[in-house]
C-alpha atoms as a PDB file:
ATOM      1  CA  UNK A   1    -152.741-122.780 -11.238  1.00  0.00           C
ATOM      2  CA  UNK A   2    -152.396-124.025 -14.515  1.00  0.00           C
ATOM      3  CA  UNK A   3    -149.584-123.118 -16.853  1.00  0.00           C
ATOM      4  CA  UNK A   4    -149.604-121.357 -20.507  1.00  0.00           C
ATOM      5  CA  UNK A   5    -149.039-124.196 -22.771  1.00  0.00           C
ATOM      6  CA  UNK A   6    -146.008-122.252 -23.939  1.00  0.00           C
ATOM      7  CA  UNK A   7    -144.864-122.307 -20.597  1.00  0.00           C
ATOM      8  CA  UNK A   8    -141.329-124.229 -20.296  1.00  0.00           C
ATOM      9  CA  UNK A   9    -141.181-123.771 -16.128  1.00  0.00           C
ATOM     10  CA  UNK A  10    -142.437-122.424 -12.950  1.00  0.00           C
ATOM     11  CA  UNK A  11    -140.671-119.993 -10.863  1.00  0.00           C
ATOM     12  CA  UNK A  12    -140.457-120.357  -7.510  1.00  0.00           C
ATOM     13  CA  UNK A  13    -139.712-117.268  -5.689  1.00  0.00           C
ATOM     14  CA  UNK A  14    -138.585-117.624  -1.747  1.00  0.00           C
ATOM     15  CA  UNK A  15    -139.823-114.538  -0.563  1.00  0.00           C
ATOM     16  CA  UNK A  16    -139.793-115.212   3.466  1.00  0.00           C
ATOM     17  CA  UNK A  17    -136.743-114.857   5.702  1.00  0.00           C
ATOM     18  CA  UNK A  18    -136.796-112.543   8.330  1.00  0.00           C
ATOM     19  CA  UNK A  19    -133.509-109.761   6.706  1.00  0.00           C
ATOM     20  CA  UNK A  20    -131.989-109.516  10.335  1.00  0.00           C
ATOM     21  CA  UNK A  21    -128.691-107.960   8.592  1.00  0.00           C
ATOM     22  CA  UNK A  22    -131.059-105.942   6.368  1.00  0.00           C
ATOM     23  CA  UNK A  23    -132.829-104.499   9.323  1.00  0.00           C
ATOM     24  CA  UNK A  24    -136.348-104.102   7.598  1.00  0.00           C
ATOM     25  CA  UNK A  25    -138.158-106.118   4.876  1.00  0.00           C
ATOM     26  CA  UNK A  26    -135.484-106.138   2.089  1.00  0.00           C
ATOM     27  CA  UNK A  27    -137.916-107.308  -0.219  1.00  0.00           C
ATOM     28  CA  UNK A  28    -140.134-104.098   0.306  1.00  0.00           C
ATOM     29  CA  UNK A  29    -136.764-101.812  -0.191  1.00  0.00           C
ATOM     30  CA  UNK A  30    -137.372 -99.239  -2.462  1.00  0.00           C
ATOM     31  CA  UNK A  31    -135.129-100.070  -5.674  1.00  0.00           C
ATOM     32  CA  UNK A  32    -135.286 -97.984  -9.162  1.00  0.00           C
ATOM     33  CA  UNK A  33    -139.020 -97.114  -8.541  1.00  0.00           C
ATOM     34  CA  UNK A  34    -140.129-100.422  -7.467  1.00  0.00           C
ATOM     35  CA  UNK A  35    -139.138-102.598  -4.695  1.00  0.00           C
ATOM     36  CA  UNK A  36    -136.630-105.919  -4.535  1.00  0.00           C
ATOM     37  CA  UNK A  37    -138.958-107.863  -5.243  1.00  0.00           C
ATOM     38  CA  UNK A  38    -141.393-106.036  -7.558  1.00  0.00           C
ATOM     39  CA  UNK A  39    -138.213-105.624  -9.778  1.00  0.00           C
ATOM     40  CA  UNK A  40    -137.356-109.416  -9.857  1.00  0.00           C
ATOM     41  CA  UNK A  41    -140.712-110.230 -10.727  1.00  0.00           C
ATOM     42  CA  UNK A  42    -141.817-108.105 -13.380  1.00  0.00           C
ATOM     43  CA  UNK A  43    -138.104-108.311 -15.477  1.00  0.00           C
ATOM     44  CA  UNK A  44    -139.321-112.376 -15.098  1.00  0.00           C
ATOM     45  CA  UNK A  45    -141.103-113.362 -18.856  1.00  0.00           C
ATOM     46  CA  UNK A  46    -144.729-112.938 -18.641  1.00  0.00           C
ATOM     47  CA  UNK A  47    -145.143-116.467 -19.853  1.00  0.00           C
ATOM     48  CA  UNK A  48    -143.357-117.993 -16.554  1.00  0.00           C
ATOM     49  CA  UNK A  49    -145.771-118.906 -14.268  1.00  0.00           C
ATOM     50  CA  UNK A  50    -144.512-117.668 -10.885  1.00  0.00           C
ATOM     51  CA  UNK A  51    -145.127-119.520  -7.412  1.00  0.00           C
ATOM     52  CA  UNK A  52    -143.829-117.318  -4.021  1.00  0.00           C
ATOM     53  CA  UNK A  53    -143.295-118.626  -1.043  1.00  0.00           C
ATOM     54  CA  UNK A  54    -143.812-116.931   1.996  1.00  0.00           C
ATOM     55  CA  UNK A  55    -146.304-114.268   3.681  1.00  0.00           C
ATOM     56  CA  UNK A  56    -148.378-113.084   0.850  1.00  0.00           C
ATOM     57  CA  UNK A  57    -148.141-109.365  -0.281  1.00  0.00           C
ATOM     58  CA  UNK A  58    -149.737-107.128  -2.582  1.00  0.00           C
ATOM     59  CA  UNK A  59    -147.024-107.595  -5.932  1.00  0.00           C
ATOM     60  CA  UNK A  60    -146.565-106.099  -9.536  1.00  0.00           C
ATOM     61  CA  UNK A  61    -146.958-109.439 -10.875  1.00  0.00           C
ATOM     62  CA  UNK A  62    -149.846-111.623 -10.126  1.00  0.00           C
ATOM     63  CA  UNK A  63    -148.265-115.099  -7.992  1.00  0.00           C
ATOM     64  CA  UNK A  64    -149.841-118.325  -6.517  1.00  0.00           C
ATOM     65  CA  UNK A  65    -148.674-117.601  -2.661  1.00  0.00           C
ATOM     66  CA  UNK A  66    -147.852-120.379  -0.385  1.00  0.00           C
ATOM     67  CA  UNK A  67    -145.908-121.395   2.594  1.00  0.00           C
ATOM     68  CA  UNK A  68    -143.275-123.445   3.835  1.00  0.00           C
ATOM     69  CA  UNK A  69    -144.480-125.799   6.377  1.00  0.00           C
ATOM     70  CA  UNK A  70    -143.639-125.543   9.266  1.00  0.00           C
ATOM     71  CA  UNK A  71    -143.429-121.360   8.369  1.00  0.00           C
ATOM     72  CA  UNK A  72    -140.063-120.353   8.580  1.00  0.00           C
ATOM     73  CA  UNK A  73    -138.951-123.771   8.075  1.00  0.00           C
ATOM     74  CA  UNK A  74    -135.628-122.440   6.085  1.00  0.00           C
ATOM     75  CA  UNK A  75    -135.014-122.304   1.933  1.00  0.00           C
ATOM     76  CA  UNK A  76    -135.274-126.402   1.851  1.00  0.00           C
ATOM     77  CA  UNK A  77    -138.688-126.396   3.130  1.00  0.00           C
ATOM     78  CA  UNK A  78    -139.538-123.472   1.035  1.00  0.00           C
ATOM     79  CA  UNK A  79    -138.376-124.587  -2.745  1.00  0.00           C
ATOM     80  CA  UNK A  80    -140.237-128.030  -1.676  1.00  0.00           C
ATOM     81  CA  UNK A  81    -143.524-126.043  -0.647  1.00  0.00           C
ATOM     82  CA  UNK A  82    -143.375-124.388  -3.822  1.00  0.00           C
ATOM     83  CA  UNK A  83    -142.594-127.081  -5.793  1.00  0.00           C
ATOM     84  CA  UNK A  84    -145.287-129.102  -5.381  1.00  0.00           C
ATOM     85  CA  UNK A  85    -147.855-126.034  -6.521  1.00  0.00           C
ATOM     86  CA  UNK A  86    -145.449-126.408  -9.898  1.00  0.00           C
ATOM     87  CA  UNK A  87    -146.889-128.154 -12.751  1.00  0.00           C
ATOM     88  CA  UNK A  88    -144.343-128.140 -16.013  1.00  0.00           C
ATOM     89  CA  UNK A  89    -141.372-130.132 -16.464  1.00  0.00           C
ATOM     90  CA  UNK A  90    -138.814-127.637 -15.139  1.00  0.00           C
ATOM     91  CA  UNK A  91    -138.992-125.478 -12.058  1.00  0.00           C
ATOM     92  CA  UNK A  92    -136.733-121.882 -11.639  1.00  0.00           C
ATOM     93  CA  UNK A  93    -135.890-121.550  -7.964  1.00  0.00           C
ATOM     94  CA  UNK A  94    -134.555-117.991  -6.952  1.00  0.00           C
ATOM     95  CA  UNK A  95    -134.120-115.972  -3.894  1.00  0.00           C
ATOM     96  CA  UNK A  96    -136.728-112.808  -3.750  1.00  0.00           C
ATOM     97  CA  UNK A  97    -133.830-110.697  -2.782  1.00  0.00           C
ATOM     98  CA  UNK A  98    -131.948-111.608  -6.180  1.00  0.00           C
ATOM     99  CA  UNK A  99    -133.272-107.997  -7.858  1.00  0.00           C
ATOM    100  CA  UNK A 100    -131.369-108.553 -11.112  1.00  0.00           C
ATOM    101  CA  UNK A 101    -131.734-112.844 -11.428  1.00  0.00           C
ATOM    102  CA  UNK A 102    -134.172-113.059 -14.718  1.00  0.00           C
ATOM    103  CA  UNK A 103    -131.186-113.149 -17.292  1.00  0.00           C
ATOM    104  CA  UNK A 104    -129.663-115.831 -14.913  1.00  0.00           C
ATOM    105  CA  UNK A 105    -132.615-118.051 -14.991  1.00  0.00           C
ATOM    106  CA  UNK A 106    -132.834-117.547 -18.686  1.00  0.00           C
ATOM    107  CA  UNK A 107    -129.665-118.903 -19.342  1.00  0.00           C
ATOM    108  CA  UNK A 108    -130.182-121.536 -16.701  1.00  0.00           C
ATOM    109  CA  UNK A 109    -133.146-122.661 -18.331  1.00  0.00           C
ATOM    110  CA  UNK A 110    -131.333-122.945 -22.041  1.00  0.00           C
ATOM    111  CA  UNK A 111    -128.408-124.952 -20.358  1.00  0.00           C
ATOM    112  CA  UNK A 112    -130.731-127.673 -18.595  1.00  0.00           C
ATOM    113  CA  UNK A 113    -133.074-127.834 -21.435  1.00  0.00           C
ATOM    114  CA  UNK A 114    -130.021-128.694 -23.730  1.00  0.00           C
ATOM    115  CA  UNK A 115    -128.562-130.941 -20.989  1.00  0.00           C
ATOM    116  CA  UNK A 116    -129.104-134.711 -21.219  1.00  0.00           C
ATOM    117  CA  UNK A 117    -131.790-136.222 -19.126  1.00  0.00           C
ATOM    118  CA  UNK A 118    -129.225-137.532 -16.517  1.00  0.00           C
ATOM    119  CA  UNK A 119    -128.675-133.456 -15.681  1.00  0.00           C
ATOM    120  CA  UNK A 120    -131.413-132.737 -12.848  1.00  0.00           C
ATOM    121  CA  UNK A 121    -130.543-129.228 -12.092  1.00  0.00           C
ATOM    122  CA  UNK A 122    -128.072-126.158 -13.647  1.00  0.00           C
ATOM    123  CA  UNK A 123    -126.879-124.174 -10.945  1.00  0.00           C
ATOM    124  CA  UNK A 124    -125.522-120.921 -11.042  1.00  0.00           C
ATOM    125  CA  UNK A 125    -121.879-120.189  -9.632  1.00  0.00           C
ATOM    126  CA  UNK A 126    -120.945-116.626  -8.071  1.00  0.00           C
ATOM    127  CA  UNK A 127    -118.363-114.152  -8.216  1.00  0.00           C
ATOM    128  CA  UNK A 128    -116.323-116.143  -5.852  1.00  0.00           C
ATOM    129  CA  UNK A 129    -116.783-119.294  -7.286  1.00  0.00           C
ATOM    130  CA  UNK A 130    -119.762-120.521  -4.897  1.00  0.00           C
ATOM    131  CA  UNK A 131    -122.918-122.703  -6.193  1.00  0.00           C
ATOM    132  CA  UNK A 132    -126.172-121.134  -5.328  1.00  0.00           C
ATOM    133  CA  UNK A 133    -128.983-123.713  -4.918  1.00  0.00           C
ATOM    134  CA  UNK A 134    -130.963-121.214  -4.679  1.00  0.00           C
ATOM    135  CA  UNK A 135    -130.171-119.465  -8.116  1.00  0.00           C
ATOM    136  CA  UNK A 136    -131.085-122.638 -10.560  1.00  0.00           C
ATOM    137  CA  UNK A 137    -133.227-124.389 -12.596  1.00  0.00           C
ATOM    138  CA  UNK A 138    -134.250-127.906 -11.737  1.00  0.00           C
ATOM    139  CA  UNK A 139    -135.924-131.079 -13.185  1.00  0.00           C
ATOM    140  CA  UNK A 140    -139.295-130.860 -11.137  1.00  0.00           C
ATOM    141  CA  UNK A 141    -139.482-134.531 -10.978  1.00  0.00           C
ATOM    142  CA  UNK A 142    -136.012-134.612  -8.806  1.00  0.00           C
ATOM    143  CA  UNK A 143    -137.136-131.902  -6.787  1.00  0.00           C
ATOM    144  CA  UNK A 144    -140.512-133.758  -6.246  1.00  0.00           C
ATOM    145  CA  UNK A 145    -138.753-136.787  -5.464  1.00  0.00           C
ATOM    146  CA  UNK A 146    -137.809-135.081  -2.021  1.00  0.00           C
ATOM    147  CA  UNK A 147    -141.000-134.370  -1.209  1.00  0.00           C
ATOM    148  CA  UNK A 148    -141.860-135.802   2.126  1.00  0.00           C
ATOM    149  CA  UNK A 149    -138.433-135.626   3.741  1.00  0.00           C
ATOM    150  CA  UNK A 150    -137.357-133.901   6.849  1.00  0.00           C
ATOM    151  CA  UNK A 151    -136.150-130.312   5.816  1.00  0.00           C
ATOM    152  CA  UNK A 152    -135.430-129.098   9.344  1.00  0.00           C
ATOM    153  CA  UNK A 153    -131.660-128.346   9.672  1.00  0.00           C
ATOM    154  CA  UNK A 154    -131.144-129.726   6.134  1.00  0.00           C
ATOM    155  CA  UNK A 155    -129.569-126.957   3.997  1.00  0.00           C
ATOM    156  CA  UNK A 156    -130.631-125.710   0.716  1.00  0.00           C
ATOM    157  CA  UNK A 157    -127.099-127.062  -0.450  1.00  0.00           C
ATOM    158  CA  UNK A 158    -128.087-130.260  -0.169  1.00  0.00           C
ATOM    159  CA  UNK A 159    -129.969-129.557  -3.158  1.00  0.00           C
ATOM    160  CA  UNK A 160    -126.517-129.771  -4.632  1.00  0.00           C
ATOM    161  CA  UNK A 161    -126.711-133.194  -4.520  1.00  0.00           C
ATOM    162  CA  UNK A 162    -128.578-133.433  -7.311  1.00  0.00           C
ATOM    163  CA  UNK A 163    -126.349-134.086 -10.840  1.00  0.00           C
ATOM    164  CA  UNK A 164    -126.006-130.740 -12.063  1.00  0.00           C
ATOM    165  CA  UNK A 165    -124.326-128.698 -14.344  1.00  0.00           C
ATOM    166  CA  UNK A 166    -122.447-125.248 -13.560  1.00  0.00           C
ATOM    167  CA  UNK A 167    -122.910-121.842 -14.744  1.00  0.00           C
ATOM    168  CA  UNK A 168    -120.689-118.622 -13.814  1.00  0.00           C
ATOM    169  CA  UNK A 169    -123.244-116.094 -13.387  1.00  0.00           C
ATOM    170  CA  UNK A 170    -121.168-112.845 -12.671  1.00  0.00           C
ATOM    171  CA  UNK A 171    -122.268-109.669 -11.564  1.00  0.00           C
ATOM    172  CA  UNK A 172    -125.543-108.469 -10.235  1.00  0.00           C
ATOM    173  CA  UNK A 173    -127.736-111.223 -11.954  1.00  0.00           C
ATOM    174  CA  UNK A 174    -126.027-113.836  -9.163  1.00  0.00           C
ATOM    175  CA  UNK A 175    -126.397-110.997  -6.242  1.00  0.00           C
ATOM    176  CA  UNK A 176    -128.524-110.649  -3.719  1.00  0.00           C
ATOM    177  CA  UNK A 177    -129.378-108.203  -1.207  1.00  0.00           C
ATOM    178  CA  UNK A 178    -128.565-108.996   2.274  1.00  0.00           C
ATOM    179  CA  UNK A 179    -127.472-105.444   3.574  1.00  0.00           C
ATOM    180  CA  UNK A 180    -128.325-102.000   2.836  1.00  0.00           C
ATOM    181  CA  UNK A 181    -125.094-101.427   1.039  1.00  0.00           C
ATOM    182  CA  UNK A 182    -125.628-104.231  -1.034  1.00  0.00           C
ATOM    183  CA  UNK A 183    -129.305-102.333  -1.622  1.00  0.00           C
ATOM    184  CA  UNK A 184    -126.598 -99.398  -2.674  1.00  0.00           C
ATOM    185  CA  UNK A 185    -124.763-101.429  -4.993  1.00  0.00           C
ATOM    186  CA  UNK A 186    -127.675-102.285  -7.035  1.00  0.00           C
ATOM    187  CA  UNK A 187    -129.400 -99.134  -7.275  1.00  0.00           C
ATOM    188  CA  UNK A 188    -126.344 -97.902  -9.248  1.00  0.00           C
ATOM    189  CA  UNK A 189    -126.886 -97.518 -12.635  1.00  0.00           C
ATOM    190  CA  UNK A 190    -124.128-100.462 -14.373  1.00  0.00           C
END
């Protein structure tokens, strides 16, 4: 898959897990006339090329499907799966059960494009003041640079390794949907 020239990054959307506490697929939920994941992907801009990772399905959005290897090797082994489909200089990395994550990424994006070349990732920081490797932008060339290294047991926080800068993302947009009250919470209208 080649990118739009206009194209500043490549999503990568984890869209595997197997939502034990959800109790079904949360990413085939119904939510405001879509699903979970039909909503993240269409509010993403058109211009954003989009990798998924995980067990392909049919989506709103057309996506480059691949999978973590070995499948169900955890988040790590995901983002690095779908990182190496990615071919522009930054890669957005966000979980498929984040309905409400485009703005986030946006302003992710801005930050680490106006960020020095020493910053390799901006990372978004909850509610409760927790950094979510898996609700940032990265460098693709530090991501990249893992490539090849044992993922099992390795968290996705490792990831938080990299240098990085912060970003409070409050609200919904740093959310995700674990439970189906959380499912609730979102489909309330803000």
């Amino acid at each position: 898959m080649t990118p739009p020239p206009d194209a500043p990054v490549t999503v990568v959307v984890l869209a595997g897990g197997r939502s034990t506490r959800f109790g079904a697929d949360k990413l085939a939920a119904p939510l405001r006339g879509t699903t979970v994941l039909d909503h993240l992907l269409s509010a993403l801009p058109p211009e954003w090329p989009v990798v998924a990772v995980g067990t392909p399905r049919e989506t709103v959005r057309g996506v480059r499907w691949t999978r973590e290897d070995p499948p169900g090797g955890g988040p790590l082994a995901a983002v690095l799966a779908g990182v190496a489909l990615c071919r522009t200089g930054t890669v957005a990395v966000v979980a498929g059960d984040m309905p409400d994550a485009a703005p986030a990424l946006a302003r992710l994006l801005d930050v680490l494009l106006a960020a020095g070349p020493e910053v390799e990732a901006a990372v978004a920081v909850d509610d409760e003041d927790v950094a979510n490797p898996l609700l940032a932008v990265y460098r693709t060339a530090a991501l990249a640079a893992r490539a090849g290294t044992p993922t099992a047991g390795v968290p996705a926080r490792s990831l938080l390794d990299l240098v990085h800068a912060e970003v409070v993302v409050t609200g919904r947009p740093g959310r995700d949907v674990d439970t189906p009250a959380d499912l609730a919470g979102f489909d309330e209208h803000p």
